[in-house]
C-alpha atoms as a PDB file:
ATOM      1  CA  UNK A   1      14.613   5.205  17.788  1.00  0.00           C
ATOM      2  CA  UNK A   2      11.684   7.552  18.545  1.00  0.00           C
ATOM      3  CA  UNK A   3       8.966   6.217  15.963  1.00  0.00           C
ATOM      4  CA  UNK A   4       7.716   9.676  16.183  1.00  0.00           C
ATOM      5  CA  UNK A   5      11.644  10.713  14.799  1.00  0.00           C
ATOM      6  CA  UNK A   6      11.459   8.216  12.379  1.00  0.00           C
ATOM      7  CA  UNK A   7      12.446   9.547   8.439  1.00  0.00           C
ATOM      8  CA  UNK A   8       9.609   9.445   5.532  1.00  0.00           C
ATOM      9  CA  UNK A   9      11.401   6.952   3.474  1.00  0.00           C
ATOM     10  CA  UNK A  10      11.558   7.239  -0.480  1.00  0.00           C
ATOM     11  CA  UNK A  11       9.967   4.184  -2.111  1.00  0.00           C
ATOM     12  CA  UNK A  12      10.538   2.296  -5.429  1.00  0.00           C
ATOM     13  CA  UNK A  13       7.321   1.071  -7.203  1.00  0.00           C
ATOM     14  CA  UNK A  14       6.764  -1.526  -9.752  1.00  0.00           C
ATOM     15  CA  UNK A  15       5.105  -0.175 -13.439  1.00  0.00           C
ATOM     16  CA  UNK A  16       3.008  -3.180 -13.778  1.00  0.00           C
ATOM     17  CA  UNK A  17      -0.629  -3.292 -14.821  1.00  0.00           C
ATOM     18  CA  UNK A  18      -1.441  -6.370 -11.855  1.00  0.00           C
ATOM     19  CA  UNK A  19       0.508  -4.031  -9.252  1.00  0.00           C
ATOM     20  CA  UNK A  20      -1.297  -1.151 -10.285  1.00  0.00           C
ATOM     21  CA  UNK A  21      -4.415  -3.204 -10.014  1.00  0.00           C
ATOM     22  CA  UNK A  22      -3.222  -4.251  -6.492  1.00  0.00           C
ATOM     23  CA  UNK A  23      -2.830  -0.411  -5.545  1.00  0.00           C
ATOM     24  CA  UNK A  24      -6.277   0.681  -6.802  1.00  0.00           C
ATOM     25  CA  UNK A  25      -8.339  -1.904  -4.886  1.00  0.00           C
ATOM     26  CA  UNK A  26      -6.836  -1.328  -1.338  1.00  0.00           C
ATOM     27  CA  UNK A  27      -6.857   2.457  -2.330  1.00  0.00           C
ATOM     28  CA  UNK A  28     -10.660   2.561  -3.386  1.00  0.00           C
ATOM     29  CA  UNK A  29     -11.568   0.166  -0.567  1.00  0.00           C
ATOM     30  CA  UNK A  30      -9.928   2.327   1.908  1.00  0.00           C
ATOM     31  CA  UNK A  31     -11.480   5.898   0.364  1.00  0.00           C
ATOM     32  CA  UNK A  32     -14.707   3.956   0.416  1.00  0.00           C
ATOM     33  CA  UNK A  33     -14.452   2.986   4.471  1.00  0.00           C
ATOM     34  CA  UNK A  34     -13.055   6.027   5.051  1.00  0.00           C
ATOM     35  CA  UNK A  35     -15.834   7.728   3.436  1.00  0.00           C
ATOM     36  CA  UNK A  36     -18.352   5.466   5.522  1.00  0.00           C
ATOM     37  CA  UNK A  37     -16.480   6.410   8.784  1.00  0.00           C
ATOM     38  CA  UNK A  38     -16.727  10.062   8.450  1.00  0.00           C
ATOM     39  CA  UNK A  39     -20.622   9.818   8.003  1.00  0.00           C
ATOM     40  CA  UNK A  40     -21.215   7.823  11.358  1.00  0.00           C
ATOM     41  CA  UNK A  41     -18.889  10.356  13.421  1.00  0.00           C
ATOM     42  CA  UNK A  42     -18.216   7.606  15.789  1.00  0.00           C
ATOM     43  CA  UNK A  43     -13.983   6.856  15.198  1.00  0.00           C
ATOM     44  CA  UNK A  44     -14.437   3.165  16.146  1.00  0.00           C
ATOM     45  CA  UNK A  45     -17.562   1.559  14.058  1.00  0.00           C
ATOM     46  CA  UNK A  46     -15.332   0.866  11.596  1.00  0.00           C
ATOM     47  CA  UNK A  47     -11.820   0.208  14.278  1.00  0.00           C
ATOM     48  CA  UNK A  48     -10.085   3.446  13.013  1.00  0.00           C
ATOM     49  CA  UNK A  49     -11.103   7.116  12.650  1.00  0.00           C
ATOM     50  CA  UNK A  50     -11.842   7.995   9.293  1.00  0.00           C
ATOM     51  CA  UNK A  51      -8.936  10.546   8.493  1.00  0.00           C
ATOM     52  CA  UNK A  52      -6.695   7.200   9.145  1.00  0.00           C
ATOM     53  CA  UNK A  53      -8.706   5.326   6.223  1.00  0.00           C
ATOM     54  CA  UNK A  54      -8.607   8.371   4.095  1.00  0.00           C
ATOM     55  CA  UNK A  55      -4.566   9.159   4.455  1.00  0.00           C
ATOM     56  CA  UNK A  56      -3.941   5.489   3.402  1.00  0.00           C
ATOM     57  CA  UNK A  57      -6.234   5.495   0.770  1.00  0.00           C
ATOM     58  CA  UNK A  58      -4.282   8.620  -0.049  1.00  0.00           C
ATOM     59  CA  UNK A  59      -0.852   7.658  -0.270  1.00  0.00           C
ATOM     60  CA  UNK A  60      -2.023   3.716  -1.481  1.00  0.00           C
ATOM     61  CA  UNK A  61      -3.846   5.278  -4.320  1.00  0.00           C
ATOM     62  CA  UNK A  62      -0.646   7.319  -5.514  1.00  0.00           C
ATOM     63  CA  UNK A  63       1.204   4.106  -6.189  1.00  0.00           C
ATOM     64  CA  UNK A  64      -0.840   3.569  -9.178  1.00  0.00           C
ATOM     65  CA  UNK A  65       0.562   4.100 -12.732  1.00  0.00           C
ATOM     66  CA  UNK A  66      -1.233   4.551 -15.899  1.00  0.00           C
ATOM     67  CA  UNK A  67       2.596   3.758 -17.779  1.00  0.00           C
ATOM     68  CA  UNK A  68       3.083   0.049 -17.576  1.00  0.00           C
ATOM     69  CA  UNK A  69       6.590  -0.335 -19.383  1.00  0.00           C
ATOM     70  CA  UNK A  70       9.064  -2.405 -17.500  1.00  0.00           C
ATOM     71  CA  UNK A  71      11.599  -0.193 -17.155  1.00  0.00           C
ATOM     72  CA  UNK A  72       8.945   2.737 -15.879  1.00  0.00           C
ATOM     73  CA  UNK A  73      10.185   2.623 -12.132  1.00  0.00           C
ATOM     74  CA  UNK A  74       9.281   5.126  -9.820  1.00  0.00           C
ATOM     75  CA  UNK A  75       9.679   6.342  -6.646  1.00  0.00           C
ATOM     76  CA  UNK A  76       7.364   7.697  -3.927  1.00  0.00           C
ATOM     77  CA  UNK A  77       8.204   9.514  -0.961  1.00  0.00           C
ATOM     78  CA  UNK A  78       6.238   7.626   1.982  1.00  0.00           C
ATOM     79  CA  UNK A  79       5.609   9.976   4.967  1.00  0.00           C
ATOM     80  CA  UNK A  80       6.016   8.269   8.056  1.00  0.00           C
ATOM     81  CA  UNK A  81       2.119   8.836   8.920  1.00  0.00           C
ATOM     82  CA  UNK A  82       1.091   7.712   5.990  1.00  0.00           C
ATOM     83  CA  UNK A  83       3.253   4.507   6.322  1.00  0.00           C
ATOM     84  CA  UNK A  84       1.597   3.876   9.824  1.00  0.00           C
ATOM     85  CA  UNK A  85      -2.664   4.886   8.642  1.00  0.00           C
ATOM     86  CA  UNK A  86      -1.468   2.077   6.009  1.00  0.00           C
ATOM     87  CA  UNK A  87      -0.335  -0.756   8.563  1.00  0.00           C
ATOM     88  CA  UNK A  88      -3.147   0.534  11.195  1.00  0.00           C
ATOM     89  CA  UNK A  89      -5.592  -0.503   8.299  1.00  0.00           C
ATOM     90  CA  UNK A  90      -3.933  -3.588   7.439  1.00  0.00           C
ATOM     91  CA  UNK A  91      -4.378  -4.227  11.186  1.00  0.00           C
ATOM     92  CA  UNK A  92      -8.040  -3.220  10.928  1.00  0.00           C
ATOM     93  CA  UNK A  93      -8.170  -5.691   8.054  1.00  0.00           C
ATOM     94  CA  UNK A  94      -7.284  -8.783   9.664  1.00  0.00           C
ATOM     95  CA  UNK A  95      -9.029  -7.956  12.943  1.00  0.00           C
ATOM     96  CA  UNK A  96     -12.313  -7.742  10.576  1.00  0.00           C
ATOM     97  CA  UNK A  97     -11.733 -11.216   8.802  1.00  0.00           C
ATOM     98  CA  UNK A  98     -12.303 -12.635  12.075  1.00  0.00           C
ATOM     99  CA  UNK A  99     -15.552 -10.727  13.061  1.00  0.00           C
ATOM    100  CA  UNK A 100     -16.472  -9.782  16.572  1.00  0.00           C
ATOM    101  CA  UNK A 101     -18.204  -7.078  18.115  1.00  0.00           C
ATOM    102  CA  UNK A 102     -15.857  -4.258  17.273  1.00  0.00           C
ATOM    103  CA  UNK A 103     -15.471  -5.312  13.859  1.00  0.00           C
ATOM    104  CA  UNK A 104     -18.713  -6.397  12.657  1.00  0.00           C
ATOM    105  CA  UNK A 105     -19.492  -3.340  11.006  1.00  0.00           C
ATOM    106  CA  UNK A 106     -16.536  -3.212   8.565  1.00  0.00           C
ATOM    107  CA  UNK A 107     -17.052  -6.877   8.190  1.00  0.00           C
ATOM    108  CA  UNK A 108     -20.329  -5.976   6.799  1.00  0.00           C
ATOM    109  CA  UNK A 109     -19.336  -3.237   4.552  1.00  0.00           C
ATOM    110  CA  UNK A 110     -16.695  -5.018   2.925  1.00  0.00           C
ATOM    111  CA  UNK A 111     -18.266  -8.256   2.210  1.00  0.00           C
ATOM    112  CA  UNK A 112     -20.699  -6.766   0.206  1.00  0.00           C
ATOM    113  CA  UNK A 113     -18.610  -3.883  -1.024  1.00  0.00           C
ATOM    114  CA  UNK A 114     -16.302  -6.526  -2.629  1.00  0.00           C
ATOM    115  CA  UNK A 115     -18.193  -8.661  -3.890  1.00  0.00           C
ATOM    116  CA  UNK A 116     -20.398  -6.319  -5.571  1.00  0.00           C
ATOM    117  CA  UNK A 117     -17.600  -4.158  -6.929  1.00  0.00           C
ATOM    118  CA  UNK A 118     -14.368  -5.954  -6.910  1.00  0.00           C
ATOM    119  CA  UNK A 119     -15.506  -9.507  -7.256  1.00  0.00           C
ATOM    120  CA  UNK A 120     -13.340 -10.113  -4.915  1.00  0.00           C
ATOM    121  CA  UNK A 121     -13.274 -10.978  -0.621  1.00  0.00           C
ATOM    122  CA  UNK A 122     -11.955  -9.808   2.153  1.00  0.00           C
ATOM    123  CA  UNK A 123      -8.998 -12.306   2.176  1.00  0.00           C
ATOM    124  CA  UNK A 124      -8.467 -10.620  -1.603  1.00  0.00           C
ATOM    125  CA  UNK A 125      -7.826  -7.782  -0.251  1.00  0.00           C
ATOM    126  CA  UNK A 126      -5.804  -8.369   2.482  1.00  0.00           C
ATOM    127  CA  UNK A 127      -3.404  -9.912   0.055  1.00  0.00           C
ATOM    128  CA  UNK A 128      -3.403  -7.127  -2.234  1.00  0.00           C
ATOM    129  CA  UNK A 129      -2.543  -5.294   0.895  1.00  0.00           C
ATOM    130  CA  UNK A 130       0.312  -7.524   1.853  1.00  0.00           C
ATOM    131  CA  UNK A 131       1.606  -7.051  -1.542  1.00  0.00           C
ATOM    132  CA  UNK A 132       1.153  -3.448  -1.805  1.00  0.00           C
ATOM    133  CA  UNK A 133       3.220  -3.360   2.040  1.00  0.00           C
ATOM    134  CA  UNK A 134       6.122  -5.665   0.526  1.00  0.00           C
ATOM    135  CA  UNK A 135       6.609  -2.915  -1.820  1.00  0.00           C
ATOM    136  CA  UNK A 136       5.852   0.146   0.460  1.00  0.00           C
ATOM    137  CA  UNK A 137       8.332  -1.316   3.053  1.00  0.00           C
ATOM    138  CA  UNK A 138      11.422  -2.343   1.252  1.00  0.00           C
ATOM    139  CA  UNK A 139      14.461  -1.417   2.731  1.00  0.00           C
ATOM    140  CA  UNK A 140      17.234  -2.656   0.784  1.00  0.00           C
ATOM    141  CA  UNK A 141      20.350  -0.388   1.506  1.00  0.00           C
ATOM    142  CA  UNK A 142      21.822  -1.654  -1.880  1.00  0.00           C
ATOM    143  CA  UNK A 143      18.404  -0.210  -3.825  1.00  0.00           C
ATOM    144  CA  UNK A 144      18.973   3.328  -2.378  1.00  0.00           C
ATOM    145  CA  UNK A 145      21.812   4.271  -4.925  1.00  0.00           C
ATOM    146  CA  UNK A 146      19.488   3.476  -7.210  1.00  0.00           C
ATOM    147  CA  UNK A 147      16.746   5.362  -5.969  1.00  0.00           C
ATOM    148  CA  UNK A 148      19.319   8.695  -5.527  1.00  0.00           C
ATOM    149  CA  UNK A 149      19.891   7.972  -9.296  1.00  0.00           C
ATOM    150  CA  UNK A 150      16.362   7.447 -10.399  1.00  0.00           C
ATOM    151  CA  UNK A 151      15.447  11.044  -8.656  1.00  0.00           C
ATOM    152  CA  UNK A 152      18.982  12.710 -10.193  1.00  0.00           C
ATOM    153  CA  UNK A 153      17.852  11.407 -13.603  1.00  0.00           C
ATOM    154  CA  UNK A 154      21.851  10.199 -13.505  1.00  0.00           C
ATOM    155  CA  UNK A 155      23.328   7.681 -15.226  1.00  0.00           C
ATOM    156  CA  UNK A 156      22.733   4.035 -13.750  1.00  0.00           C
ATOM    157  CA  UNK A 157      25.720   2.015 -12.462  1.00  0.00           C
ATOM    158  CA  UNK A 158      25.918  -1.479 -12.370  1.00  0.00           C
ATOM    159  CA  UNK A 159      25.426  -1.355  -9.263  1.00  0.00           C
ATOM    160  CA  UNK A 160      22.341  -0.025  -9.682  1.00  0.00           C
ATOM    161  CA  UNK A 161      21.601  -2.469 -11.957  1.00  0.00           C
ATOM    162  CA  UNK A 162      22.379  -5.233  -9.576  1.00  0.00           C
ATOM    163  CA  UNK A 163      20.296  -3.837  -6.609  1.00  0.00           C
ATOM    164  CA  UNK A 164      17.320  -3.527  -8.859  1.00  0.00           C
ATOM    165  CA  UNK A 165      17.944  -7.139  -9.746  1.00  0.00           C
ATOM    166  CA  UNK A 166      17.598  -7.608  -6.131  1.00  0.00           C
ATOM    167  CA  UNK A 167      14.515  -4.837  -5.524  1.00  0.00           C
ATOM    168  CA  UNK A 168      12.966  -6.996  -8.354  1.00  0.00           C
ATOM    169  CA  UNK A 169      13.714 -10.583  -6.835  1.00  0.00           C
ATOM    170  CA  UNK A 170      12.450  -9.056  -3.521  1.00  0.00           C
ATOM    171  CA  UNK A 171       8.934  -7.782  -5.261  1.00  0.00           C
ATOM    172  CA  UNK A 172       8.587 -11.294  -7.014  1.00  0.00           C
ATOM    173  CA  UNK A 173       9.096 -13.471  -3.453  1.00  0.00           C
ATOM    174  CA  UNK A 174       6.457 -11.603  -2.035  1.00  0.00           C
ATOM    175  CA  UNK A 175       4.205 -12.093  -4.986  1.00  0.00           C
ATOM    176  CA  UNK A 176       4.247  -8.758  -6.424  1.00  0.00           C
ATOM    177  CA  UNK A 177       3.988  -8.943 -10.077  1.00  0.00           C
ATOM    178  CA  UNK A 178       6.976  -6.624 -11.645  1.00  0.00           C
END
């Protein structure tokens, strides 16, 4: 398939406080580079132009909840573009763990950015990342009743019960706290 032809995809998220937690840092942390990109106006200081820094902070930063109750599940509608900023920044992520020339800059601004704010580190993040992409790239074609029923505000089958048993069990191998 074309990726350009490629559907937006509707998304279930998790209500929990440690997701939500998850969400915000990668969210903030991308705004922030973002933010730092667009002042420099040169698109590779920081390996990506700064609109692709500021969609995925964007979309990343709608996944967070303020209603933590188990049974709060939502779902998001992930535009295709916004699904790809959020992997190209991922990439970005990785390439700048391991600095070189390219990525010495972003290397720079996150190491102190996280530390300073976050208490965290770059690997920190890229985990919260990888979390945040286990739950923004879920395909289960058992979960998508579900997610027709969640939008319908319809009654819940057990088979929609069993395929959020799975969404859940899916979430928890990849160390997403539901």
């Amino acid at each position: 398939m074309n990726p350009a032809a490629r559907p937006d995809q509707p998304v279930l998220l998790p209500s929990s406080s440690a997701w939500s937690e998850d969400a915000r840092l990668v969210g903030d942390t991308f705004a922030l580079v973002g933010a730092a990109a667009a002042t420099t106006f040169d698109d590779t200081r920081f390996l990506l132009p700064p609109l692709t820094w500021t969609i995925a902070a964007e979309r990343v930063g709608d996944c967070v909840t303020t209603d933590h109750r188990p049974e709060n599940l939502r779902v998001l509608l992930l535009p295709t573009y916004a699904a790809d900023a959020v992997w190209a920044c991922h990439t970005a992520l990785v390439q700048a763990a391991e600095p070189d020339d390219d990525s010495e800059h972003l290397n720079a601004l996150l190491t102190d950015y996280l530390t300073a704010v976050h208490d965290t580190n770059l690997r920190g993040l890229t985990e919260a990342l990888e979390r945040v992409l286990a739950v923004l790239t879920l395909d289960l074609p058992a979960a998508r009743p579900l997610i027709t029923h969640l939008v319908l505000k319809t009654e819940v089958s057990q088979e929609d019960r069993a395929a959020l048993d799975d969404v859940l069990e899916a979430w928890r191998e990849a160390g997403v706290a539901c």
